[in-house]
C-alpha atoms as a PDB file:
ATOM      1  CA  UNK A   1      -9.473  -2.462 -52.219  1.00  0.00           C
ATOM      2  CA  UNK A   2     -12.950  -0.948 -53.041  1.00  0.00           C
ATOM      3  CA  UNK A   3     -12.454  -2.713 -56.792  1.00  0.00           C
ATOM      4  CA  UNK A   4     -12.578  -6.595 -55.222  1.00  0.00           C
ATOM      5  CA  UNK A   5     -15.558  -5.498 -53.340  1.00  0.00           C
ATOM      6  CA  UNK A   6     -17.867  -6.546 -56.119  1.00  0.00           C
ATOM      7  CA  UNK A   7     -15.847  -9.759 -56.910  1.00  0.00           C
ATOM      8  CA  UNK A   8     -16.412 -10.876 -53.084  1.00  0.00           C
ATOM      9  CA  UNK A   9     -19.703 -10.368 -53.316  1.00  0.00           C
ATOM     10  CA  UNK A  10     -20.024 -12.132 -55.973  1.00  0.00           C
ATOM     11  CA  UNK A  11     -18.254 -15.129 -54.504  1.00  0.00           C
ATOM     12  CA  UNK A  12     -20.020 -14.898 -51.767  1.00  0.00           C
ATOM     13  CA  UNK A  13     -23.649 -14.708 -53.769  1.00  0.00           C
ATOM     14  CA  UNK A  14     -22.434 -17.664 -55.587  1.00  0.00           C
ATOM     15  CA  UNK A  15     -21.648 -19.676 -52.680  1.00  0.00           C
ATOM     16  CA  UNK A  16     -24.820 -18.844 -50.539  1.00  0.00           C
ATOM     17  CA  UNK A  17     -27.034 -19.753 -53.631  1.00  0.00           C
ATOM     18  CA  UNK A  18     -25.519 -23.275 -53.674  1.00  0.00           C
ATOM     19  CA  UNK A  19     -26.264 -23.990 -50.472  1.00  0.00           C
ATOM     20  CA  UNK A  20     -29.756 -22.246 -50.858  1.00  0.00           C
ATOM     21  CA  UNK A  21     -30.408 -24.843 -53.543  1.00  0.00           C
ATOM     22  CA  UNK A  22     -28.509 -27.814 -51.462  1.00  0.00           C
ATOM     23  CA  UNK A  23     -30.788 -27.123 -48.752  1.00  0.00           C
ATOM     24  CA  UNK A  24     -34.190 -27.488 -50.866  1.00  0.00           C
ATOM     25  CA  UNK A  25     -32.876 -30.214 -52.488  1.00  0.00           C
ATOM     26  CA  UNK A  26     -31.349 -32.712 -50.385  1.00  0.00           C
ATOM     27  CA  UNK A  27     -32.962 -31.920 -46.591  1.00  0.00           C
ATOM     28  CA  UNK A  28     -36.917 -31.357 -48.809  1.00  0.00           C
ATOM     29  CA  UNK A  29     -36.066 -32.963 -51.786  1.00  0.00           C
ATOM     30  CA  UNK A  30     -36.984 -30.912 -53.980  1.00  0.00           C
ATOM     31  CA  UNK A  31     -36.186 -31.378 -57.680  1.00  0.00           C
ATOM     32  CA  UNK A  32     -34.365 -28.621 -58.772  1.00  0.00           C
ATOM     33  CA  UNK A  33     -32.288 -28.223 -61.974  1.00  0.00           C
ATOM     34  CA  UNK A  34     -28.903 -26.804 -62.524  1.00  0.00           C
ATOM     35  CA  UNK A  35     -27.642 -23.544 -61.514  1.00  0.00           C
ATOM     36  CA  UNK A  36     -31.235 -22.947 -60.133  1.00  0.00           C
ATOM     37  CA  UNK A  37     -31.400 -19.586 -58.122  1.00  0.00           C
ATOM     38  CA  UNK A  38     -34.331 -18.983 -55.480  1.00  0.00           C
ATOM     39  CA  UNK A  39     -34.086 -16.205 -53.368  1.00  0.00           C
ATOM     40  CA  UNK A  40     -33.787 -16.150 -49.799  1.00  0.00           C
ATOM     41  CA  UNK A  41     -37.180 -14.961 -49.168  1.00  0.00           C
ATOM     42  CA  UNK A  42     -38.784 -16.840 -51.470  1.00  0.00           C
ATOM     43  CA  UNK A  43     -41.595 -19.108 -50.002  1.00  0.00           C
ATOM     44  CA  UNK A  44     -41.388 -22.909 -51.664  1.00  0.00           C
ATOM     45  CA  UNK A  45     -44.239 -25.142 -50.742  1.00  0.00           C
ATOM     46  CA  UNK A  46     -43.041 -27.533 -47.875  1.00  0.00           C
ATOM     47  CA  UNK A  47     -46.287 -29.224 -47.213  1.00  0.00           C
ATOM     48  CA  UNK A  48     -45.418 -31.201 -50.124  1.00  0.00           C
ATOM     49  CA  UNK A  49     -42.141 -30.257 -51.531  1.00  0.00           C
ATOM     50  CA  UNK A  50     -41.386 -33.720 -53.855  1.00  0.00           C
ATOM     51  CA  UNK A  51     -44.090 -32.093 -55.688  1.00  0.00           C
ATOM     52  CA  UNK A  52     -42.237 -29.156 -57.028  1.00  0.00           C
ATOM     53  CA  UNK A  53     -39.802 -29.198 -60.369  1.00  0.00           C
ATOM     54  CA  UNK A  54     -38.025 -26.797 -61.241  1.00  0.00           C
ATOM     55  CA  UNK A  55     -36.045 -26.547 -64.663  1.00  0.00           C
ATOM     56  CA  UNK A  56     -32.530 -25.709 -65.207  1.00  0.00           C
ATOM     57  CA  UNK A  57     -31.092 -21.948 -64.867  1.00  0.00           C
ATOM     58  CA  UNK A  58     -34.321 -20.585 -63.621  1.00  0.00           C
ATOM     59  CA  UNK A  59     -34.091 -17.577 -60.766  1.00  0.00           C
ATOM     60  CA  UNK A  60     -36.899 -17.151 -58.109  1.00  0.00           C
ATOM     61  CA  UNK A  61     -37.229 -13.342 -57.108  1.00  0.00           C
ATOM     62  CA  UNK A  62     -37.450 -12.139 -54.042  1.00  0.00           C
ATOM     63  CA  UNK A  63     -40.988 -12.894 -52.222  1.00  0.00           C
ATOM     64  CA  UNK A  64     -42.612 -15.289 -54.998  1.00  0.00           C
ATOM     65  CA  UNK A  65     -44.798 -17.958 -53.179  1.00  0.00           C
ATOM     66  CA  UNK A  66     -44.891 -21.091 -54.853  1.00  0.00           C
ATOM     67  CA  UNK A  67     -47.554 -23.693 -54.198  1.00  0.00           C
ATOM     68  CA  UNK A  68     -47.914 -27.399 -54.287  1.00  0.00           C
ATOM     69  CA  UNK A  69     -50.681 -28.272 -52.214  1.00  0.00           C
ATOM     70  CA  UNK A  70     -54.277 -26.963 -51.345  1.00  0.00           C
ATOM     71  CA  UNK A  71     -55.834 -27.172 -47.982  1.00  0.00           C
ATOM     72  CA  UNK A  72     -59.197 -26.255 -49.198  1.00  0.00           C
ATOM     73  CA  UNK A  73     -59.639 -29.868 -51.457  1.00  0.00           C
ATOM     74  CA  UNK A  74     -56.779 -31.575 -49.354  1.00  0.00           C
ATOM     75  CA  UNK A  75     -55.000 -32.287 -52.561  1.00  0.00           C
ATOM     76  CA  UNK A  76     -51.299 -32.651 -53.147  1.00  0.00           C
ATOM     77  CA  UNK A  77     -50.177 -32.032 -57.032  1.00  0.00           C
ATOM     78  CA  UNK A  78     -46.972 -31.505 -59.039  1.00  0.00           C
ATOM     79  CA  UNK A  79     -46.045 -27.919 -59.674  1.00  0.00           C
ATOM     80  CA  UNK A  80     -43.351 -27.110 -62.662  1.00  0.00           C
ATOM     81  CA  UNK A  81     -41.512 -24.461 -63.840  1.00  0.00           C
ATOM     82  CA  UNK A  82     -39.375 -24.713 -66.873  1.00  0.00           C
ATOM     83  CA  UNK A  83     -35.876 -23.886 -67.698  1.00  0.00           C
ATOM     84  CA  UNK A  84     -34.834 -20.800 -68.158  1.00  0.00           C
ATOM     85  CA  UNK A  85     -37.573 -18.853 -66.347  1.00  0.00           C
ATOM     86  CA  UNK A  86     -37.738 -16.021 -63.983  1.00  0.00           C
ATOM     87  CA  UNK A  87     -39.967 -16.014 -61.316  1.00  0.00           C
ATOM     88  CA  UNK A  88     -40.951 -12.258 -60.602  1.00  0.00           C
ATOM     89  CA  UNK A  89     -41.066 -10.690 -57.101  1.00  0.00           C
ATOM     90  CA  UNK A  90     -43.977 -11.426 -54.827  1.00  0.00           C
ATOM     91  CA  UNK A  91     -45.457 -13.539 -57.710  1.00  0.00           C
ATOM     92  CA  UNK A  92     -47.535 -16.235 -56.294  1.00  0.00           C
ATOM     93  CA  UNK A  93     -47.943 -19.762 -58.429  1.00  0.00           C
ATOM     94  CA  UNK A  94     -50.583 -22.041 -57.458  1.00  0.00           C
ATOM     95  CA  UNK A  95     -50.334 -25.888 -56.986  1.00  0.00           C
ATOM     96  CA  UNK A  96     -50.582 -27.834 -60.196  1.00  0.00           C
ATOM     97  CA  UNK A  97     -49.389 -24.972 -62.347  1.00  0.00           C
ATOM     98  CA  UNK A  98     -46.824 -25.636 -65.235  1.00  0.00           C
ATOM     99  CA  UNK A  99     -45.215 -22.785 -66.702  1.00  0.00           C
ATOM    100  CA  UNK A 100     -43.481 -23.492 -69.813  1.00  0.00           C
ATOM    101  CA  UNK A 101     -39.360 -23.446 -70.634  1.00  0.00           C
ATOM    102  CA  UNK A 102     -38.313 -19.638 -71.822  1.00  0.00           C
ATOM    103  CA  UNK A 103     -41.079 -18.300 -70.012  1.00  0.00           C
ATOM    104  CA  UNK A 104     -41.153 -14.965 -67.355  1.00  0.00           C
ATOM    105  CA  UNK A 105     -43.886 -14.235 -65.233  1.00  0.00           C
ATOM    106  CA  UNK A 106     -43.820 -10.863 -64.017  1.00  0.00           C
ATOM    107  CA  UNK A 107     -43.780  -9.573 -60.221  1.00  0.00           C
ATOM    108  CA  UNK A 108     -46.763  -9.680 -58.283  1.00  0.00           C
ATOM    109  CA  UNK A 109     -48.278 -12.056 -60.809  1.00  0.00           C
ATOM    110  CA  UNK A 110     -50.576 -14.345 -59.692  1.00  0.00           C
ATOM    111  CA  UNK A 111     -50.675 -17.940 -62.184  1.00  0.00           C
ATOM    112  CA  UNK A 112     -54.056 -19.672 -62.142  1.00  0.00           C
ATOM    113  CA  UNK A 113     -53.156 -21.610 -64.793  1.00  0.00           C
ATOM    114  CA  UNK A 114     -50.961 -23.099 -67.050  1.00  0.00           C
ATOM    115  CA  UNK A 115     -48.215 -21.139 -69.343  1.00  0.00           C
ATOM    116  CA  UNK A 116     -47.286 -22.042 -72.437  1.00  0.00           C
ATOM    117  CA  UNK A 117     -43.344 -21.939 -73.112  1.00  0.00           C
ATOM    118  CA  UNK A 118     -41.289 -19.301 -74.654  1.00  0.00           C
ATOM    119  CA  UNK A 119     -44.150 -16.272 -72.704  1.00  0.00           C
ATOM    120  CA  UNK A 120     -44.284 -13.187 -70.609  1.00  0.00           C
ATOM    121  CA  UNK A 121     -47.216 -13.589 -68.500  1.00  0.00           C
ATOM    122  CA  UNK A 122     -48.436 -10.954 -66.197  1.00  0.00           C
ATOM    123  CA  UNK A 123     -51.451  -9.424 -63.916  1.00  0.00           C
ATOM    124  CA  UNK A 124     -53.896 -11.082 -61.116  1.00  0.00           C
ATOM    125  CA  UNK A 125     -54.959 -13.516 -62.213  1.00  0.00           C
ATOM    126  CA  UNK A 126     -51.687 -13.717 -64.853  1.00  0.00           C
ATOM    127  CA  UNK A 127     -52.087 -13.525 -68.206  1.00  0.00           C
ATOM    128  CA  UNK A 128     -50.177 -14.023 -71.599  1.00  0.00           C
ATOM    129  CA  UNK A 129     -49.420 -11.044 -73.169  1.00  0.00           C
ATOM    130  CA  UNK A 130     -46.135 -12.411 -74.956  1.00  0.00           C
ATOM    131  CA  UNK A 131     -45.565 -14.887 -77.153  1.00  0.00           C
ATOM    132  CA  UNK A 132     -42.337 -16.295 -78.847  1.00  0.00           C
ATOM    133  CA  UNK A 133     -40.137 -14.804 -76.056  1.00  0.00           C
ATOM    134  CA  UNK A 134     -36.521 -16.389 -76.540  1.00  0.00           C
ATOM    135  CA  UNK A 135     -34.359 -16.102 -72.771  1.00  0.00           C
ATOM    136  CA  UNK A 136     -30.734 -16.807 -71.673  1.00  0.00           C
ATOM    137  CA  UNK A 137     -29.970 -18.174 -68.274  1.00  0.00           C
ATOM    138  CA  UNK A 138     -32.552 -17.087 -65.501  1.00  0.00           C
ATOM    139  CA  UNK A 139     -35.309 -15.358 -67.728  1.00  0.00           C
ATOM    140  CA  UNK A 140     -33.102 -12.931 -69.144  1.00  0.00           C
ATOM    141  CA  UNK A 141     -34.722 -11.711 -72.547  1.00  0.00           C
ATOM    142  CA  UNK A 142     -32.118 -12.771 -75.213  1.00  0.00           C
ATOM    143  CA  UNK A 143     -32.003  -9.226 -76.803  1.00  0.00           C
ATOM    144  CA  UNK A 144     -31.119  -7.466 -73.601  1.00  0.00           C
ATOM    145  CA  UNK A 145     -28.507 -10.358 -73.267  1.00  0.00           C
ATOM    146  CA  UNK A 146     -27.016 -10.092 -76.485  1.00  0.00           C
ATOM    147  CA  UNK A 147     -27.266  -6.037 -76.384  1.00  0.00           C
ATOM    148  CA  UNK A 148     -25.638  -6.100 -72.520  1.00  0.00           C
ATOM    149  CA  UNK A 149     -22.372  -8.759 -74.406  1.00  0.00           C
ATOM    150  CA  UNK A 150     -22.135  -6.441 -77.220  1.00  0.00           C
ATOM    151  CA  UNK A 151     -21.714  -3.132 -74.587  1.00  0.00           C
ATOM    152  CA  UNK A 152     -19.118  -5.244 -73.015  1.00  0.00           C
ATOM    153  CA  UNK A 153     -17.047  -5.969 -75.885  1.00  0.00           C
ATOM    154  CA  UNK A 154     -17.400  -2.538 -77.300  1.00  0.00           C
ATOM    155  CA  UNK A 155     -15.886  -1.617 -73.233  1.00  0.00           C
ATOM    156  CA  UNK A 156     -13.574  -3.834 -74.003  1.00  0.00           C
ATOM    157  CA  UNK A 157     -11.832  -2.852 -77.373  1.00  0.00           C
ATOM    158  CA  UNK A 158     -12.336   0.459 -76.377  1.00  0.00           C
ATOM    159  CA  UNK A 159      -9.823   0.345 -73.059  1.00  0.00           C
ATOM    160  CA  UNK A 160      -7.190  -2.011 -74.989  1.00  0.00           C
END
């Protein structure tokens, strides 16, 4: 019993992110990409939420704020995220930000401005301090993603 534990959880994740992304999507209308992940306490801008874009496989940690509108100039702007990004915890962007495909901002970041793709950005206010990054699916760095595969196949072959 305790080994389909994980696998119902896993449904279950699965099935509560979809509607998670559903809900932004179609009752804000929100442009969201595919197999887009935000977390449930995540904070997305509904002030003006047509204004945010967010690229395909890209997670949204717990906590991260994310901006498309400021009260303070009564301005409305686009905010993107790339593909294949990961959002850190309790990162805050700010409206009119774009952060690049490939890129990872790092928890309790706060982005002032713009990212370029394929970079780990980090600190208050956020700043570069990676270039050339390559991720998988939802920010993960490719090397740990490739290293995590090869452990699994090595598993593998080893109980066969």
């Amino acid at each position: 019993m305790r080994a389909f534990l994980p696998r119902i959880r896993q449904f279950l994740h699965g099935r509560l992110m979809g509607l998670v992304r559903i809900y932004y999507k179609n009752l804000w209308g929100m442009s969201l990409g595919e197999g887009v992940r935000i977390s449930l306490s995540a904070k997305m801008d509904k002030t003006y939420p047509e204004g945010l874009f967010i690229g395909d496989y890209t997670a949204v940690a717990f906590g991260a704020t994310i901006l498309t509108h400021d009260i303070a100039t009564l301005k409305r702007v686009r905010t993107t995220i790339g593909s294949h990004c990961l959002i850190g915890a309790r990162s805050i962007i700010l409206p009119g930000v774009t952060i690049g495909d490939h890129c990872v901002i790092g928890a309790g970041s706060v982005v002032m401005t713009n990212i370029a793709p394929h970079s780990l950005a980090v600190g208050n206010p956020a700043r570069v301090i990676e270039r050339g990054i390559n991720t998988t699916i939802f920010g993960i760095r490719q090397e740990a993603y490739d290293l995590r595969f090869e452990e699994a196949q090595r598993r593998k072959a080893a109980s066969a």
